[in-house]
C-alpha atoms as a PDB file:
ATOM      1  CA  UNK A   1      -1.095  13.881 -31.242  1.00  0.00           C
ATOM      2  CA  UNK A   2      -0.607  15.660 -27.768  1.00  0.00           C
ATOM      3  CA  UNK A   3      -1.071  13.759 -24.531  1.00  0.00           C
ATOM      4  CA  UNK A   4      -2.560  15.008 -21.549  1.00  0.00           C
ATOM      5  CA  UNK A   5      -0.759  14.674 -18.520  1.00  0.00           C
ATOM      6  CA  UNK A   6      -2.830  12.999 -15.783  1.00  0.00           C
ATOM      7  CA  UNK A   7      -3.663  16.276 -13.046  1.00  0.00           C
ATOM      8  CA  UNK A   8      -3.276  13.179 -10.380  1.00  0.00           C
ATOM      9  CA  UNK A   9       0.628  12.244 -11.117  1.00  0.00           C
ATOM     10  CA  UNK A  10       1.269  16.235 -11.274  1.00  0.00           C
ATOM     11  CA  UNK A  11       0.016  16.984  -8.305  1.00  0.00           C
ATOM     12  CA  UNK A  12       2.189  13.463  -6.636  1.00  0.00           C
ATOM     13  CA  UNK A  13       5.122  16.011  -7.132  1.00  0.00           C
ATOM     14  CA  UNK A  14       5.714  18.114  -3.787  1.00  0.00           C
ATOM     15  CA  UNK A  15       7.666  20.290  -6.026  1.00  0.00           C
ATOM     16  CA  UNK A  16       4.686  20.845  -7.998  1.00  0.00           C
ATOM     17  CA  UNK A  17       2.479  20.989  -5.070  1.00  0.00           C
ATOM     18  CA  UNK A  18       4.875  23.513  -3.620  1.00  0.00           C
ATOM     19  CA  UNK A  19       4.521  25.624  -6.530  1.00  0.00           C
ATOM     20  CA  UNK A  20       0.462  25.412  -6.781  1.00  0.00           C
ATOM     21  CA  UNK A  21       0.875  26.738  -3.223  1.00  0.00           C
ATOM     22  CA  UNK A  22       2.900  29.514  -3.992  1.00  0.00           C
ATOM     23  CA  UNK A  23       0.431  30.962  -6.815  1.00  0.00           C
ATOM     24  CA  UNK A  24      -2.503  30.405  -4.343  1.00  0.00           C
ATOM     25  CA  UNK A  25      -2.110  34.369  -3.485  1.00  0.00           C
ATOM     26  CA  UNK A  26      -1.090  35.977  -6.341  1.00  0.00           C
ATOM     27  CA  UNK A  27       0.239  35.263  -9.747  1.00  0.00           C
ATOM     28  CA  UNK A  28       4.156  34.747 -10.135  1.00  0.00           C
ATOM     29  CA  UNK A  29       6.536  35.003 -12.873  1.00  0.00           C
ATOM     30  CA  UNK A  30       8.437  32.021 -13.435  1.00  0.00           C
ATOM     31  CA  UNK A  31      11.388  33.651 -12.196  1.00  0.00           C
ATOM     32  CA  UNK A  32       9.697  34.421  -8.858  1.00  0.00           C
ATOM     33  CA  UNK A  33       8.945  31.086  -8.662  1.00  0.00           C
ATOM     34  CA  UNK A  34      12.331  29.283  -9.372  1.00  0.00           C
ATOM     35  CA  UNK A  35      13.655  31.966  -6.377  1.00  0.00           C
ATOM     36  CA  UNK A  36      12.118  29.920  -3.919  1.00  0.00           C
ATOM     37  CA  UNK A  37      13.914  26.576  -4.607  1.00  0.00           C
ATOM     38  CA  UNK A  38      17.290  25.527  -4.815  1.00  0.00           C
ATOM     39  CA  UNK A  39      16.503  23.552  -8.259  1.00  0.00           C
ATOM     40  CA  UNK A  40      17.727  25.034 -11.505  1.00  0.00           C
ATOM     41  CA  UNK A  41      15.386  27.163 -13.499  1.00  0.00           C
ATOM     42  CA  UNK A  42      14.719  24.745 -16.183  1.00  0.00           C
ATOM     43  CA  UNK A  43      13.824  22.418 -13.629  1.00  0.00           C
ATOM     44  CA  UNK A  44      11.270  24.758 -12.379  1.00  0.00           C
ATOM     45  CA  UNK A  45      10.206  25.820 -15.546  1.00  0.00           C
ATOM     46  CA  UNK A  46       9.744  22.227 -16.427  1.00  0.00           C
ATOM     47  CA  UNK A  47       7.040  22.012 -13.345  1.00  0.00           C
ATOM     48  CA  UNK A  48       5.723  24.642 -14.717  1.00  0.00           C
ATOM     49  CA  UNK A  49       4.778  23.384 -18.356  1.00  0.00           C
ATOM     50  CA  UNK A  50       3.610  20.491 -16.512  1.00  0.00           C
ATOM     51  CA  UNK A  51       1.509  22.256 -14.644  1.00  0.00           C
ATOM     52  CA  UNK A  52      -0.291  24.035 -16.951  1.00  0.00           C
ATOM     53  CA  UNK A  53      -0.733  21.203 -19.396  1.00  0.00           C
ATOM     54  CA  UNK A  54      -2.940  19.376 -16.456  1.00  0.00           C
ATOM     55  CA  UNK A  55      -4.480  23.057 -17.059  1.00  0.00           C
ATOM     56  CA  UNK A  56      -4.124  23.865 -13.358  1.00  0.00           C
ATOM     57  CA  UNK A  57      -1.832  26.712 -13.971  1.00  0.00           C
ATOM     58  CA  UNK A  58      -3.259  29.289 -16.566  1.00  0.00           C
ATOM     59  CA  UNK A  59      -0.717  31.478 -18.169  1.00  0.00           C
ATOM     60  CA  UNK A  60      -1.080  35.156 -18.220  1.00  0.00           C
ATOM     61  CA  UNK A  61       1.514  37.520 -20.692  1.00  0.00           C
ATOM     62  CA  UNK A  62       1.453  40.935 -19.219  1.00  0.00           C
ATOM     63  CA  UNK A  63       3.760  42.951 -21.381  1.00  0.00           C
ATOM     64  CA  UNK A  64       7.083  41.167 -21.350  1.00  0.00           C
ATOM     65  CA  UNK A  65       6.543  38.454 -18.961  1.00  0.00           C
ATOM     66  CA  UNK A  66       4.323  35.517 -18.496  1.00  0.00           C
ATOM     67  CA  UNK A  67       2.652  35.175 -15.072  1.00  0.00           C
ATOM     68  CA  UNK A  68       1.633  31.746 -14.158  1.00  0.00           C
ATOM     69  CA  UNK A  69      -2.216  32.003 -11.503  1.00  0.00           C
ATOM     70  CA  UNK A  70      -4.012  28.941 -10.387  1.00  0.00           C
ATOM     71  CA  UNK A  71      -6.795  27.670 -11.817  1.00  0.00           C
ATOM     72  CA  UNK A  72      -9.454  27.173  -9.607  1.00  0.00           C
ATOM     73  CA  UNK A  73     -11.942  25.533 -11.427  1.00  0.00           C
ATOM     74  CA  UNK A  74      -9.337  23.114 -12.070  1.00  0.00           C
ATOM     75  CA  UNK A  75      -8.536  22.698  -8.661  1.00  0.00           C
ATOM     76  CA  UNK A  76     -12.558  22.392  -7.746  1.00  0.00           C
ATOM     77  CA  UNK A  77     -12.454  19.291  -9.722  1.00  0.00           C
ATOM     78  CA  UNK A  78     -10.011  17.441  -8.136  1.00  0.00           C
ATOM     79  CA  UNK A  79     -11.720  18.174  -4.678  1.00  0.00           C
ATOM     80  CA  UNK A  80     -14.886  17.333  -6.534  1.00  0.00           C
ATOM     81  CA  UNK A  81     -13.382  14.187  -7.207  1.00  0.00           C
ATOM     82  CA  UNK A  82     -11.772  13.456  -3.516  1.00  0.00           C
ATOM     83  CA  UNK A  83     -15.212  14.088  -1.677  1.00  0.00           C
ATOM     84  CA  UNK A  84     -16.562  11.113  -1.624  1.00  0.00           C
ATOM     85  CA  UNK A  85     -13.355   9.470  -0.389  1.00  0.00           C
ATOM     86  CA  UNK A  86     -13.007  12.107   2.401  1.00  0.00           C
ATOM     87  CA  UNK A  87     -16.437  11.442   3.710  1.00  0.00           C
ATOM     88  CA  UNK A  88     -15.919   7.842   3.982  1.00  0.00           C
ATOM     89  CA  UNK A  89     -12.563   7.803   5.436  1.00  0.00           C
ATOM     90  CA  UNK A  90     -13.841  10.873   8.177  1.00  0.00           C
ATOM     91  CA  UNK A  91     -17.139   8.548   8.762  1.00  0.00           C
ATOM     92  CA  UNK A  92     -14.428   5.565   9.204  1.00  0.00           C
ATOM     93  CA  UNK A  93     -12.367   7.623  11.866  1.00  0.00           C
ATOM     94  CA  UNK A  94     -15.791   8.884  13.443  1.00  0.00           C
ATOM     95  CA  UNK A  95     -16.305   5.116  14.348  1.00  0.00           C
ATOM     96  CA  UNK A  96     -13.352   4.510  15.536  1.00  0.00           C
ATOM     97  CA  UNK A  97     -13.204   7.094  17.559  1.00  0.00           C
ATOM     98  CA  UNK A  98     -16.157   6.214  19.157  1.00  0.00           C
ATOM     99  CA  UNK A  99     -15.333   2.666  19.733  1.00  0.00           C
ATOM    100  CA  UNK A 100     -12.167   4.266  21.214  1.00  0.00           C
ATOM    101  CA  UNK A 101     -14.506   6.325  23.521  1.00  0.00           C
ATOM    102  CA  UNK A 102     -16.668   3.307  24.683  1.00  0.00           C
ATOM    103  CA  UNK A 103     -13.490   1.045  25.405  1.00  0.00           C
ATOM    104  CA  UNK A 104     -12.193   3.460  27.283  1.00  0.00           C
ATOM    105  CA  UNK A 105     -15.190   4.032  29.449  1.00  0.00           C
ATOM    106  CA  UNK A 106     -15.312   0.411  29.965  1.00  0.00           C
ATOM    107  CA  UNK A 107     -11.482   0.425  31.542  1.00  0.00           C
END
């Protein structure tokens, strides 16, 4: 029985998070990839196979080499998920910001 990897610890990983970035534009081998950190390859590749596991990497074998592309529908989820979070912490700021407003107008 294979486990899934939880999308929310692989993202935790700036590594990981670096690498999601780096795929935003275009689809990379993994060799492309590992070029832009000073970590061995298996290390990266590692990231990788996490990554696409929490399916939001989808792998992509165009002749002799696998490119690795974000998923966006993947990634649509997990903002799915943070909405309602980000609207209560921005309606949390918006208060205190304008408690912040009315103190200083009473100064």
């Amino acid at each position: 029985m294979q486990l899934r990897r939880d999308v929310f610890q692989a993202i935790a990983d700036p590594t990981r998070r670096a690498i999601l970035l780096l795929v935003t534009a275009q689809a990379m081998t993994a060799g492309a990839i590992a070029a832009h950190f000073d970590t061995a390859r298996p290390t990266v590749s590692k990231h990788l196979q996490i990554l696409t596991e929490c399916e939001l990497l989808q792998q992509e074998q165009n002749g002799r080499e696998m490119f690795y592309r974000l998923n966006p529908q993947k990634m649509k989820e997990i903002a799915d998920f943070i909405a309602p979070f980000r609207a209560l912490w921005e309606e949390r700021f918006s208060k205190l910001e304008t408690l912040m407003k009315s103190y200083q107008a009473t100064e």
